[in-house]
N, C-alpha and C. Protein backbone atom coordinates (compact mmCIF):
# COMPACT_ATOMS: atom_id res chain seq x y z
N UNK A 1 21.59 -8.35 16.25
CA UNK A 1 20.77 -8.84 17.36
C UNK A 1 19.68 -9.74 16.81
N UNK A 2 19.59 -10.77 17.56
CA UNK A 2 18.41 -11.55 17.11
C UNK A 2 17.13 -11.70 17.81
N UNK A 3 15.86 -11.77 17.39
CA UNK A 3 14.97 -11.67 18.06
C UNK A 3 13.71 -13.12 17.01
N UNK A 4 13.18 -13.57 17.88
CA UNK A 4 11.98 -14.57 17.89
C UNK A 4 10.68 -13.56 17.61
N UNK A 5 9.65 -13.98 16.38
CA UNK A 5 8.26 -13.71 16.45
C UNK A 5 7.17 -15.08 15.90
N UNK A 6 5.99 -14.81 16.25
CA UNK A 6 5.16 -15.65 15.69
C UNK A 6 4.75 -15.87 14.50
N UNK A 7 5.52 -17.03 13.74
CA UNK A 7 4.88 -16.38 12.07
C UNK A 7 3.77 -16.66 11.88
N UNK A 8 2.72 -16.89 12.79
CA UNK A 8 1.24 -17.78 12.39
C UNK A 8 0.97 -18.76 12.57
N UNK A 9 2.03 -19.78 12.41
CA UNK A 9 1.75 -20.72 12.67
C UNK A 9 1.97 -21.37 13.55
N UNK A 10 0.73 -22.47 13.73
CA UNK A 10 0.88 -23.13 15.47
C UNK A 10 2.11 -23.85 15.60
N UNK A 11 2.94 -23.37 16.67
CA UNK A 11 3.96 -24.28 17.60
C UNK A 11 4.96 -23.64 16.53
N UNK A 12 4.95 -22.56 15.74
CA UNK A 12 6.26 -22.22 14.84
C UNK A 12 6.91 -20.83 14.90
N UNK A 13 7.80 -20.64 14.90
CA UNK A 13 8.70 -19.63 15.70
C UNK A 13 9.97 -19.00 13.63
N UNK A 14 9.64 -18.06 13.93
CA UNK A 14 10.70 -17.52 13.10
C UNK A 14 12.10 -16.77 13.77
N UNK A 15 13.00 -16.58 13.43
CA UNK A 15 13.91 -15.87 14.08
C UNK A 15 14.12 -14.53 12.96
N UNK A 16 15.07 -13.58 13.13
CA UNK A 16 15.46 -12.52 12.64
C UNK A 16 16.02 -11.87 13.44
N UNK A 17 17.35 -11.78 12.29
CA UNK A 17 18.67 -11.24 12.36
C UNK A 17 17.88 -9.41 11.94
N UNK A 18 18.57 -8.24 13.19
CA UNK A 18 17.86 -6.72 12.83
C UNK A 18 18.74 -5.78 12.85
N UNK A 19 19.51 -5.67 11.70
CA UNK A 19 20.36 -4.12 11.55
C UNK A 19 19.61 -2.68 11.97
N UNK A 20 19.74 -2.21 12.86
CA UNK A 20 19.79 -0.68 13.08
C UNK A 20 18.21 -0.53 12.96
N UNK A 21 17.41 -0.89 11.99
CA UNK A 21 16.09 -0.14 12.33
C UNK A 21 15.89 -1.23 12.37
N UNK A 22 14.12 -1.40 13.25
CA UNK A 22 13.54 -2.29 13.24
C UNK A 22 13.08 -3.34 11.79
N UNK A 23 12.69 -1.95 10.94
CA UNK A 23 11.88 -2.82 9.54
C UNK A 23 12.91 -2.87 8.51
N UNK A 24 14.01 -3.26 8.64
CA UNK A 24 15.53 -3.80 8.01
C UNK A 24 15.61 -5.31 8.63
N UNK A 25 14.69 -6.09 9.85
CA UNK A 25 15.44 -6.92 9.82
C UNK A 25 15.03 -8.10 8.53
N UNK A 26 15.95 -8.78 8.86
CA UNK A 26 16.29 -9.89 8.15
C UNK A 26 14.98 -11.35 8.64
N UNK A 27 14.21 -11.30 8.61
CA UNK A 27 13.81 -13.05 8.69
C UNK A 27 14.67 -14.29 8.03
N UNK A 28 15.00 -15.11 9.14
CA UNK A 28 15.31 -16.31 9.14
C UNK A 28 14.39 -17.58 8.98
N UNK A 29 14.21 -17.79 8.12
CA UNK A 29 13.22 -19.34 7.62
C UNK A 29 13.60 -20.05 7.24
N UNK A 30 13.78 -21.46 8.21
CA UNK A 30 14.44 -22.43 7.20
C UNK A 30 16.13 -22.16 6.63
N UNK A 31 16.66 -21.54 7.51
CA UNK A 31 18.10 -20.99 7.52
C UNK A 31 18.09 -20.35 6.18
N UNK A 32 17.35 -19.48 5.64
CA UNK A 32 17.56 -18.66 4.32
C UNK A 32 16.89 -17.61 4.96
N UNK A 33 18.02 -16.70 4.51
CA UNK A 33 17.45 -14.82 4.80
C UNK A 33 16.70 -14.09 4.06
N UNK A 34 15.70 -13.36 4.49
CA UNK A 34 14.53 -13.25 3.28
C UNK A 34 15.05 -11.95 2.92
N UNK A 35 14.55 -11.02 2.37
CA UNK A 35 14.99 -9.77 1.42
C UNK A 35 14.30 -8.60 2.93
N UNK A 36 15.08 -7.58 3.41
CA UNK A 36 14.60 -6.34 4.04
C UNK A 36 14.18 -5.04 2.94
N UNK A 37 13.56 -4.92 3.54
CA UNK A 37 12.65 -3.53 3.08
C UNK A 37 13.84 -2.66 2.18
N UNK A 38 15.06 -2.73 2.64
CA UNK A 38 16.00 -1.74 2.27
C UNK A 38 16.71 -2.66 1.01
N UNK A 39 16.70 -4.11 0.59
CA UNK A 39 16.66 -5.00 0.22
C UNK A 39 15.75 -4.47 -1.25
N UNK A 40 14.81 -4.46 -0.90
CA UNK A 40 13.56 -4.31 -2.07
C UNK A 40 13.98 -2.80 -2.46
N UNK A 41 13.70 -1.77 -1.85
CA UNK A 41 14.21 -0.45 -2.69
C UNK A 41 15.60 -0.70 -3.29
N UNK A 42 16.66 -0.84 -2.85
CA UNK A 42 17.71 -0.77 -3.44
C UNK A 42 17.55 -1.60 -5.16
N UNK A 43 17.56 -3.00 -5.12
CA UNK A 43 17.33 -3.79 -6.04
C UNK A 43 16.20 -3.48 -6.75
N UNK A 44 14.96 -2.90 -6.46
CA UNK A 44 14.06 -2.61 -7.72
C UNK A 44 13.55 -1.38 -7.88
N UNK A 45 14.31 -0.49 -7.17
CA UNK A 45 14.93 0.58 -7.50
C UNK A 45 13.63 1.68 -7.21
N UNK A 46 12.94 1.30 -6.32
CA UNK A 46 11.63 1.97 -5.82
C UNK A 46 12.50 3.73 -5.59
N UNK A 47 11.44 4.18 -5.87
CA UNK A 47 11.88 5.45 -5.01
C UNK A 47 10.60 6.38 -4.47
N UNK A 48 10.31 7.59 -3.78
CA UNK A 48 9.22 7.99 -2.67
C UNK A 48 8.01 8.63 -3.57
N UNK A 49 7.03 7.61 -3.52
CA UNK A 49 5.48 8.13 -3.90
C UNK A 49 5.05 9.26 -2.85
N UNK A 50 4.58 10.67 -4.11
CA UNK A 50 4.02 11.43 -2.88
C UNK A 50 3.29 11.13 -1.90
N UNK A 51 1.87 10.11 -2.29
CA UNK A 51 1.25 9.55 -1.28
C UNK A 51 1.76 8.84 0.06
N UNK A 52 3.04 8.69 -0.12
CA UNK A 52 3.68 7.90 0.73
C UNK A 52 4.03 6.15 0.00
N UNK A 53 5.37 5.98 0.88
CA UNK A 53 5.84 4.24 0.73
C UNK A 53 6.68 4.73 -0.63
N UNK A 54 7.05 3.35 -1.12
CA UNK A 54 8.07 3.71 -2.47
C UNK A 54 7.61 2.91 -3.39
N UNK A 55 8.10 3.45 -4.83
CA UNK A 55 7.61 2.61 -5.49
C UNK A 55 8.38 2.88 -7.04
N UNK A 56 8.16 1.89 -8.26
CA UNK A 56 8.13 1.92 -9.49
C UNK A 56 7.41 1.57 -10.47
N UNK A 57 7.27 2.16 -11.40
CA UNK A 57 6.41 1.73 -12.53
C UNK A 57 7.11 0.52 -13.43
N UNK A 58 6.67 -0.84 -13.57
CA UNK A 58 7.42 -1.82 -14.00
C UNK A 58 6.73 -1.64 -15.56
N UNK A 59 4.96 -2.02 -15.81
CA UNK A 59 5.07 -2.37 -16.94
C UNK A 59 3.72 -1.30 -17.14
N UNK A 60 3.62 -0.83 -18.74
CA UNK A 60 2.66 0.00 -19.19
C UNK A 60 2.43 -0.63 -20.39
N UNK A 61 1.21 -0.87 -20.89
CA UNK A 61 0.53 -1.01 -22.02
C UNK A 61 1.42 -0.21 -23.18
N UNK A 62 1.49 -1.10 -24.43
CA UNK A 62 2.11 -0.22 -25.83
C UNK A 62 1.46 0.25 -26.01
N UNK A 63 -0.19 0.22 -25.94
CA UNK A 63 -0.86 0.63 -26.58
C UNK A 63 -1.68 2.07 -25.40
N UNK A 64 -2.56 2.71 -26.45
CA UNK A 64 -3.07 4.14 -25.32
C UNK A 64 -4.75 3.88 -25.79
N UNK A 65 -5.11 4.73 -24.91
CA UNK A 65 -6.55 4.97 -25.61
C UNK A 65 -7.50 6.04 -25.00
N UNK A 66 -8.13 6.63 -25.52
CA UNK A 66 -8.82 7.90 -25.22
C UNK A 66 -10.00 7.43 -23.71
N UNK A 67 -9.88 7.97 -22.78
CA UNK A 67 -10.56 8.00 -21.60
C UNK A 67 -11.47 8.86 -21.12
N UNK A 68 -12.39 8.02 -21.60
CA UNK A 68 -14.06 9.20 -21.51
C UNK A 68 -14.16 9.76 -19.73
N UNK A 69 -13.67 9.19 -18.98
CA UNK A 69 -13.53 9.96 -17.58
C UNK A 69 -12.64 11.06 -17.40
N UNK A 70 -11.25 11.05 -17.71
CA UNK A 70 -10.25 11.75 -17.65
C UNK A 70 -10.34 12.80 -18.81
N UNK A 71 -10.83 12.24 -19.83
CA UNK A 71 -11.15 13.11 -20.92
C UNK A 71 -9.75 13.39 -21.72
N UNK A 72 -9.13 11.75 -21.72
CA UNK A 72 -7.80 12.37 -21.91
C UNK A 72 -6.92 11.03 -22.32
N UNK A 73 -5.83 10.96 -23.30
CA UNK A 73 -5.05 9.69 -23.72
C UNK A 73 -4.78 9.60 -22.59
N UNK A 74 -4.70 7.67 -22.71
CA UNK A 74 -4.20 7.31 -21.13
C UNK A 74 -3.62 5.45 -21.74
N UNK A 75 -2.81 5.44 -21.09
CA UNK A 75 -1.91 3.57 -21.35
C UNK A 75 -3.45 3.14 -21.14
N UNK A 76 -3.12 2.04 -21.52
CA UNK A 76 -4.84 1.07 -21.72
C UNK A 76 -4.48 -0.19 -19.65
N UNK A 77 -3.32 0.48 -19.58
CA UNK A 77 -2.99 -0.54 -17.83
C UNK A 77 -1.56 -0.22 -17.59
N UNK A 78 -1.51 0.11 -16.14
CA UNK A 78 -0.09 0.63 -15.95
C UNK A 78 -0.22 -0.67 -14.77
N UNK A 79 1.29 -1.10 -14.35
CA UNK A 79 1.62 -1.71 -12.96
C UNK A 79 2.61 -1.27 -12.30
N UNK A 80 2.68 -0.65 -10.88
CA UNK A 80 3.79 -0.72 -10.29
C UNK A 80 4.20 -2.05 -9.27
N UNK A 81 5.66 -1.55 -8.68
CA UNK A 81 5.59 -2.42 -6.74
C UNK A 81 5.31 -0.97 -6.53
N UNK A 82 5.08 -1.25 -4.98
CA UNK A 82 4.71 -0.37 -4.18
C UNK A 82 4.88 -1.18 -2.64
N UNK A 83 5.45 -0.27 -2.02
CA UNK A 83 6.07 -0.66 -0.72
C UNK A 83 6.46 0.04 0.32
N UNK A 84 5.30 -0.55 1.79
CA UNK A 84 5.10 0.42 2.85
C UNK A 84 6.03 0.05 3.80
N UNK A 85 6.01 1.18 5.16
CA UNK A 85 6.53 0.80 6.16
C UNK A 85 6.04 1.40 7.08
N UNK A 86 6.53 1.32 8.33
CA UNK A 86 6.10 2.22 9.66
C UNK A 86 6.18 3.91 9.64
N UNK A 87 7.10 3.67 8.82
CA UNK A 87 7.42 5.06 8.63
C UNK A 87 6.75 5.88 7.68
N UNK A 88 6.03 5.11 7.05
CA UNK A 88 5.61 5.66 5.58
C UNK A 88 4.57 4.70 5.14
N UNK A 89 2.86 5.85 5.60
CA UNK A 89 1.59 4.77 4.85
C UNK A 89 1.54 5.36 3.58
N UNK A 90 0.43 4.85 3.38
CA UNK A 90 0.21 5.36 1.85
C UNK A 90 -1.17 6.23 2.62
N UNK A 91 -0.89 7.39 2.31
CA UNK A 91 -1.88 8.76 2.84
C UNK A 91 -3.22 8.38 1.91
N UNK A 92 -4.38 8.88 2.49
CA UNK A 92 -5.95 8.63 2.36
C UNK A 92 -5.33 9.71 0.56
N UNK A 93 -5.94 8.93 -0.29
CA UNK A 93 -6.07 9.10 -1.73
C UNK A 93 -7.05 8.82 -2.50
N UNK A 94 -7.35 9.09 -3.78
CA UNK A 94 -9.01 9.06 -4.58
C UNK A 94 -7.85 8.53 -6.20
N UNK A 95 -8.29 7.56 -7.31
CA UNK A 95 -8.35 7.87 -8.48
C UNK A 95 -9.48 7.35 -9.13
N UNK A 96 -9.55 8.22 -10.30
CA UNK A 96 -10.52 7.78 -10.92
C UNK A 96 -11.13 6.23 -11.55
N UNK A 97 -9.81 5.84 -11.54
CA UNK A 97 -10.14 4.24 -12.20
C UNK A 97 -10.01 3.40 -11.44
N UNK A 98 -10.72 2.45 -11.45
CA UNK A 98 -10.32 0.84 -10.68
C UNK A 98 -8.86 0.33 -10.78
N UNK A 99 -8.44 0.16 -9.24
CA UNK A 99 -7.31 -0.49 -9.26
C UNK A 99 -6.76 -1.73 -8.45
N UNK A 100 -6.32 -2.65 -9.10
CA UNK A 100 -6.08 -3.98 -7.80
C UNK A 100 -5.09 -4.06 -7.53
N UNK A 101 -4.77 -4.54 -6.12
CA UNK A 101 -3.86 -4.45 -5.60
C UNK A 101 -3.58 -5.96 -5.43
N UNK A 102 -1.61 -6.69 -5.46
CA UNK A 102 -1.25 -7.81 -5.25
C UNK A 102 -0.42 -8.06 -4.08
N UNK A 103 -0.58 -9.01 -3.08
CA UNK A 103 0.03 -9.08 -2.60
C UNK A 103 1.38 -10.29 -2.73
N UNK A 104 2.94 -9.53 -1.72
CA UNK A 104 3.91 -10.01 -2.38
C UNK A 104 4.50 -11.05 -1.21
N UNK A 105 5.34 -9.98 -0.38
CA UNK A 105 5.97 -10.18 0.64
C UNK A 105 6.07 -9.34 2.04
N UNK A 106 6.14 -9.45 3.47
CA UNK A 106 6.27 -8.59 4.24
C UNK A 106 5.20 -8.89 5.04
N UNK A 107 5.36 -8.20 5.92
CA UNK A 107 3.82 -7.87 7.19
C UNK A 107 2.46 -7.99 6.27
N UNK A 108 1.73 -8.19 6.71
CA UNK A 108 0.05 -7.66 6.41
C UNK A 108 0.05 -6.49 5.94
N UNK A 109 -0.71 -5.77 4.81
CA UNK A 109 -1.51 -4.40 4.67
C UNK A 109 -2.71 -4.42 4.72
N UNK A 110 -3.40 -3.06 6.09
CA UNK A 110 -4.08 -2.66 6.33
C UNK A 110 -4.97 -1.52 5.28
N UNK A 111 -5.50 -1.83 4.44
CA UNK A 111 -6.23 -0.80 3.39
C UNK A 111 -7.63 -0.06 3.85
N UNK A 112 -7.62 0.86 4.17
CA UNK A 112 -8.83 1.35 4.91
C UNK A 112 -9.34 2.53 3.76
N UNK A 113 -10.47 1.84 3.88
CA UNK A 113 -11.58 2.18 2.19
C UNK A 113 -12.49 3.42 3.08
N UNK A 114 -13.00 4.44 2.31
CA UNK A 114 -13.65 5.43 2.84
C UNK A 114 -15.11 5.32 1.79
N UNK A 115 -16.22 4.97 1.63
CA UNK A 115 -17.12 5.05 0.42
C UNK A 115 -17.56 5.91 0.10
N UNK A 116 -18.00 6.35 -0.99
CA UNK A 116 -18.24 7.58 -1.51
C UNK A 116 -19.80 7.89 -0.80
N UNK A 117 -20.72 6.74 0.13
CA UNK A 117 -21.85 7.29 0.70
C UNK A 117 -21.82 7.16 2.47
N UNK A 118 -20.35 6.83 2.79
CA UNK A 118 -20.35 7.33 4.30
C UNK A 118 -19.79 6.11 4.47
N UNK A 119 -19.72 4.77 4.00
CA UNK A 119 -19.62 3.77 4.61
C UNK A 119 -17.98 3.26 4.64
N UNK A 120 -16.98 2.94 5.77
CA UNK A 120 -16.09 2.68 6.35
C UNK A 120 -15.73 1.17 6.54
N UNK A 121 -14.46 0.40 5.55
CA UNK A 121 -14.01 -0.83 6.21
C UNK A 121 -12.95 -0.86 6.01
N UNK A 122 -12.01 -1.99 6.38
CA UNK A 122 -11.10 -2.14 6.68
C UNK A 122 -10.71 -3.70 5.51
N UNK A 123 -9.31 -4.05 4.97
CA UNK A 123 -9.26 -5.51 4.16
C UNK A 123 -7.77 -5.51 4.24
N UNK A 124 -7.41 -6.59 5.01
CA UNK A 124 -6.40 -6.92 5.20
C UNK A 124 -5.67 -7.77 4.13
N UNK A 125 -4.69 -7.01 3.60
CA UNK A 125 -4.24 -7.87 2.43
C UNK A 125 -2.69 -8.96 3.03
N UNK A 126 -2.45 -9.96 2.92
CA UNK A 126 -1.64 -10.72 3.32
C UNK A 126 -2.30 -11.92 2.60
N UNK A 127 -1.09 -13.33 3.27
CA UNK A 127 -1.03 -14.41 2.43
C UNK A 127 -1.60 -15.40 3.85
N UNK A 128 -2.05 -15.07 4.69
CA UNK A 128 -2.70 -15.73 5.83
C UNK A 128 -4.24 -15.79 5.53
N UNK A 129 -4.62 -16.49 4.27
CA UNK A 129 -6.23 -16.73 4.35
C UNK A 129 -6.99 -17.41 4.94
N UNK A 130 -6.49 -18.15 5.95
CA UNK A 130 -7.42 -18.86 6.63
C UNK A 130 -8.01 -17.37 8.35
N UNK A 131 -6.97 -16.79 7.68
CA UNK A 131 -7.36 -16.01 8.97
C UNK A 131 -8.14 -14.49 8.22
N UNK A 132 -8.48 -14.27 7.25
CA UNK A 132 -9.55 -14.02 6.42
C UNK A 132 -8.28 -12.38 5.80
N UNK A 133 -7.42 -13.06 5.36
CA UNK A 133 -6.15 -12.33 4.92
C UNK A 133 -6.78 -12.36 3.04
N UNK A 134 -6.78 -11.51 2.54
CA UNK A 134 -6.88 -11.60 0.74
C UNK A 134 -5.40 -11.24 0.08
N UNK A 135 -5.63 -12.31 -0.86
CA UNK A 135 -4.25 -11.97 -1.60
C UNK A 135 -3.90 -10.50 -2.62
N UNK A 136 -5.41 -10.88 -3.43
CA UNK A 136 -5.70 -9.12 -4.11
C UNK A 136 -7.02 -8.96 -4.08
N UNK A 137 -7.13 -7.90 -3.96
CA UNK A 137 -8.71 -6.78 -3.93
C UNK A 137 -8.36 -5.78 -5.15
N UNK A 138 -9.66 -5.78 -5.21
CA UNK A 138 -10.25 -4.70 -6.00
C UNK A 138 -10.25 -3.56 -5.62
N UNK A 139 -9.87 -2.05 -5.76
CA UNK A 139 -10.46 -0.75 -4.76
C UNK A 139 -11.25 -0.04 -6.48
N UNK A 140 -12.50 0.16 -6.19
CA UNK A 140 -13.18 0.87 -7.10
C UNK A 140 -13.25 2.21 -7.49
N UNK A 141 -13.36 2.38 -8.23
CA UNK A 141 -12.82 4.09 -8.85
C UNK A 141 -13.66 4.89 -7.77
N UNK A 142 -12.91 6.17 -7.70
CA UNK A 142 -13.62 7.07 -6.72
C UNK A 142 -13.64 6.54 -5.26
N UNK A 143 -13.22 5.31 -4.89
CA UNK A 143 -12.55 5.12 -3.68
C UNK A 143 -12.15 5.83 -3.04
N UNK A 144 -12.07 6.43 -1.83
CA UNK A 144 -10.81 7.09 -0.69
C UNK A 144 -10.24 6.07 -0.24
N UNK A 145 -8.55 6.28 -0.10
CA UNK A 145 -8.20 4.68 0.70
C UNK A 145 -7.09 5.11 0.95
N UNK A 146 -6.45 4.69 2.20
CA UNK A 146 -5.11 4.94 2.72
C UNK A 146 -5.08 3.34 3.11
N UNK A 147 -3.35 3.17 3.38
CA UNK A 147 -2.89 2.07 3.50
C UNK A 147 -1.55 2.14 4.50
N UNK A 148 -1.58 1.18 5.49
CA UNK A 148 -0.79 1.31 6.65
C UNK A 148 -0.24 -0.68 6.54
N UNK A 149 1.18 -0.77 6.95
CA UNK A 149 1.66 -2.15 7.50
C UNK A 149 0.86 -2.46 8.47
N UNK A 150 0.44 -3.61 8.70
CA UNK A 150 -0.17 -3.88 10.60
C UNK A 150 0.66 -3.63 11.18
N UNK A 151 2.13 -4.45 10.97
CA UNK A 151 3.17 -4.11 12.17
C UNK A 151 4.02 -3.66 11.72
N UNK A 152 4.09 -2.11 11.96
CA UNK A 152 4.98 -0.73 11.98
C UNK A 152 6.58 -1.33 12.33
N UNK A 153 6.79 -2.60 12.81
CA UNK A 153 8.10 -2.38 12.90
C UNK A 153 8.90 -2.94 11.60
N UNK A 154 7.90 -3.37 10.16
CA UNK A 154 7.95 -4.64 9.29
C UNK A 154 7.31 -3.53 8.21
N UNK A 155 7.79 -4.45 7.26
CA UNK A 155 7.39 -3.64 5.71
C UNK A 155 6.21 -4.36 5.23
N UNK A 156 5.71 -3.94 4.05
CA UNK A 156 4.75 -4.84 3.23
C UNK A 156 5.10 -4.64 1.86
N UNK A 157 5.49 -5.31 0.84
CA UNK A 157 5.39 -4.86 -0.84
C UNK A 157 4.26 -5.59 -1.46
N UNK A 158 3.46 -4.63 -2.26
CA UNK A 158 2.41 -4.95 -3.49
C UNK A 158 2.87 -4.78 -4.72
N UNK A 159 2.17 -5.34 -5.31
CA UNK A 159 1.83 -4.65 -7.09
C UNK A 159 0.43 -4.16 -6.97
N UNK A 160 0.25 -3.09 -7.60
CA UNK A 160 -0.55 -2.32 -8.04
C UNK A 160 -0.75 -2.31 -9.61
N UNK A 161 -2.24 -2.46 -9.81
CA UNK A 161 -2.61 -2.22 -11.21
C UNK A 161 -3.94 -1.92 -11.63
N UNK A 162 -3.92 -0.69 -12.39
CA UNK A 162 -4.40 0.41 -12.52
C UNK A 162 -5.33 0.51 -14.10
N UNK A 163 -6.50 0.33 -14.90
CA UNK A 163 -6.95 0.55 -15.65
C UNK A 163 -8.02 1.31 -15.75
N UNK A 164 -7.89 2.34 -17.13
CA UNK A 164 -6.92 2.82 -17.76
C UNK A 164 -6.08 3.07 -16.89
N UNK A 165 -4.20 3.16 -17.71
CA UNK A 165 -3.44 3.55 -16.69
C UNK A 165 -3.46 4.67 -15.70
N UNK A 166 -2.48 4.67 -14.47
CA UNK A 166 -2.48 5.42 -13.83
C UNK A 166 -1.85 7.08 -14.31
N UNK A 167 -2.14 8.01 -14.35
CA UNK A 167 -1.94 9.60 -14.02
C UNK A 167 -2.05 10.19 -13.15
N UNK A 168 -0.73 11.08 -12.63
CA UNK A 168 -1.20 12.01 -12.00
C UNK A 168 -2.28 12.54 -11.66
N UNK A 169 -2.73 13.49 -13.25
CA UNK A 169 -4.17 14.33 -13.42
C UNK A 169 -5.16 13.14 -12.67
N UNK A 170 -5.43 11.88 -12.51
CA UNK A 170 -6.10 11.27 -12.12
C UNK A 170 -6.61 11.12 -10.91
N UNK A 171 -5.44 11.71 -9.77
CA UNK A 171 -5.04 11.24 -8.73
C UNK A 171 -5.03 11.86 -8.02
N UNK A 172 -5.95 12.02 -6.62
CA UNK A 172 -6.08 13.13 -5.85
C UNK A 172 -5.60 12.42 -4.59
N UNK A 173 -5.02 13.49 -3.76
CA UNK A 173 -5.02 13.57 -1.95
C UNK A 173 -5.54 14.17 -1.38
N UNK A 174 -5.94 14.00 -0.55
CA UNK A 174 -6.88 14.39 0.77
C UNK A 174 -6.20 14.82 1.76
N UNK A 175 -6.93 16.27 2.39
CA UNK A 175 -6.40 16.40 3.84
C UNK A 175 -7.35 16.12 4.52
N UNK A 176 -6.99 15.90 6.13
CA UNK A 176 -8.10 15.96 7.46
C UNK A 176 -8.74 16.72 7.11
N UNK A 177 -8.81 17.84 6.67
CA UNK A 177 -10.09 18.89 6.70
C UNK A 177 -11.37 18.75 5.70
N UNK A 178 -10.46 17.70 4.19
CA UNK A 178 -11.72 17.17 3.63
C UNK A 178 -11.96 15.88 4.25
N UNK A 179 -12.08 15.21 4.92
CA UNK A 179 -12.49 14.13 5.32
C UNK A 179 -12.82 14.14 6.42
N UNK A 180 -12.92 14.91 7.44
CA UNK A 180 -13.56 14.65 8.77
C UNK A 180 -14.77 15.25 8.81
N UNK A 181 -14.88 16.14 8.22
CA UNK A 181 -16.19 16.70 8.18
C UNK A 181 -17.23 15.68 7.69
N UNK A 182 -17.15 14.03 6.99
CA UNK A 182 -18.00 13.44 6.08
C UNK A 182 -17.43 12.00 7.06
N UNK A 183 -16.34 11.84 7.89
CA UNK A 183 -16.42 10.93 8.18
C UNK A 183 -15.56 10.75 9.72
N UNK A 184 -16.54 11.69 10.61
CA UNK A 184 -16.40 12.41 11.71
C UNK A 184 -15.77 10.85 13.00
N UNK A 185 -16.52 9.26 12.60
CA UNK A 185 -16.24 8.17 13.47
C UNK A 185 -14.89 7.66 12.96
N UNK A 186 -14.10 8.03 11.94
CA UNK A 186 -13.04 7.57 11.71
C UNK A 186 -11.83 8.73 11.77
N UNK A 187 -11.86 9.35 13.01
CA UNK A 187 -11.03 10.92 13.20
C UNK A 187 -9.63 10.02 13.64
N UNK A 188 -9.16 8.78 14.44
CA UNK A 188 -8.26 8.40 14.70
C UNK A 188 -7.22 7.72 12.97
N UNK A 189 -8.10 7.07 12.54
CA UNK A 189 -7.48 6.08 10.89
C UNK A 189 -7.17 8.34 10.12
N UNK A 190 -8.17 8.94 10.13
CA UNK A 190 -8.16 10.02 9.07
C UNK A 190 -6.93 10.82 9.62
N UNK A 191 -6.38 11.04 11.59
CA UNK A 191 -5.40 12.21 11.97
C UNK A 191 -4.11 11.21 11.34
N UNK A 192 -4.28 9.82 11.65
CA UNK A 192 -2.86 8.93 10.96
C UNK A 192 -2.61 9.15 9.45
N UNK A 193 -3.63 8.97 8.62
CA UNK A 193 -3.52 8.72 6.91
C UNK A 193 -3.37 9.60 6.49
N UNK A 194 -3.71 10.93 6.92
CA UNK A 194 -4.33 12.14 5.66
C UNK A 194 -3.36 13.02 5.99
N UNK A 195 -2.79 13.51 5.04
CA UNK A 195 -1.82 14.94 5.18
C UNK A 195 -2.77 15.89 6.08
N UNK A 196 -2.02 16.80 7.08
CA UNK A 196 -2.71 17.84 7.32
C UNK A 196 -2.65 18.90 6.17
N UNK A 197 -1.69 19.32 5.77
CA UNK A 197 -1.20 19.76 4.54
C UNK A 197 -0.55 18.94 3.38
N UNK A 198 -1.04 18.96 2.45
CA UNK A 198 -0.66 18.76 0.97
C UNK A 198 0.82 18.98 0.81
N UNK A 199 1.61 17.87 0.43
CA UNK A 199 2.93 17.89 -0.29
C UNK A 199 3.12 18.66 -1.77
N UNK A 200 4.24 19.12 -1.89
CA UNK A 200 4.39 19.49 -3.34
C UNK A 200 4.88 18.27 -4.15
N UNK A 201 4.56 18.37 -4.92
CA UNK A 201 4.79 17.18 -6.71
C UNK A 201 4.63 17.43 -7.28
């Protein structure tokens, strides 16, 4: 089935060809079919981050080095992809180190930052900068941040990169019950992002 959307631009029309789920279809540009969500896992072989979305670790530092935060050897920079959908945000999360995020292909991502002194925004990562879209951001250590597609029916893929590298031990999730109590005006973004209960991993 084919269906018409707005790609942004004035007086310009994309088409897409849509197998079975919505965020499988195909965009048509310029008579070349772009890659679906199911497209990107298969070929780079993502598979399910507890936090939510999928992902792989592409490249890690040869080298390691002792991490006065973690208190602990750690790669000196890890990178994954990482790749959302409607179905699957990336749940409200904390790590210790600074990490930037790239943008690739797909819908917009919605990154909704929690600050460690109450304060709440929103940074739309996409390749539409005139419409105040960023290509990569910074999220600063000790961040809270969950991450949602704008449009749930469409994917988004990043790279992520993480110094010192990323760990587990590093890496915390959040439920509603720690976060509403500290950030009581964002109860709609916190009942969507945050596990009510904690996954096992």
């Amino acid at each position: 089935m084919f269906y018409d959307f707005d790609n942004g631009v004035k007086g310009n029309k994309t088409t897409s060809l849509c197998y079975n789920q919505p965020n499988d279809c195909l965009p048509i540009k310029g008579g070349i079919l772009m890659p679906t969500k199911t497209d990107y896992v298969t070929q780079l072989n993502l598979t399910p981050h507890p936090e939510g979305g999928w992902y792989r670790q592409v490249y890690h530092s040869a080298k390691t080095t002792y991490d006065q935060t973690s208190l602990a050897s750690r790669y000196e920079y890890t990178s994954i992809y990482f790749l959302l959908d409607g179905s699957s945000p990336s749940h409200l999360h904390r790590l210790l180190h600074d990490e930037i995020w790239y943008f690739h292909d797909g819908a917009p991502i919605l990154v909704h930052y929690f600050y460690p002194n109450g304060f709440y925004e929103v940074i739309k990562l996409g390749r539409d900068i005139a419409a105040g879209e960023v290509l990569q951001f910074r999220v600063p250590a000790g961040t809270i941040l969950g991450s949602e597609v704008a449009d749930p029916a469409s994917f988004g893929l990043v790279s992520c990169a993480v110094a010192p590298g990323f760990d587990y031990h590093d890496f915390e999730l959040l439920t509603q019950a720690n976060l509403l109590a500290k950030y009581p005006d964002q109860e709609a973004v916190i009942k969507r992002l945050a596990y009510e209960k904690l996954p096992d991993f």
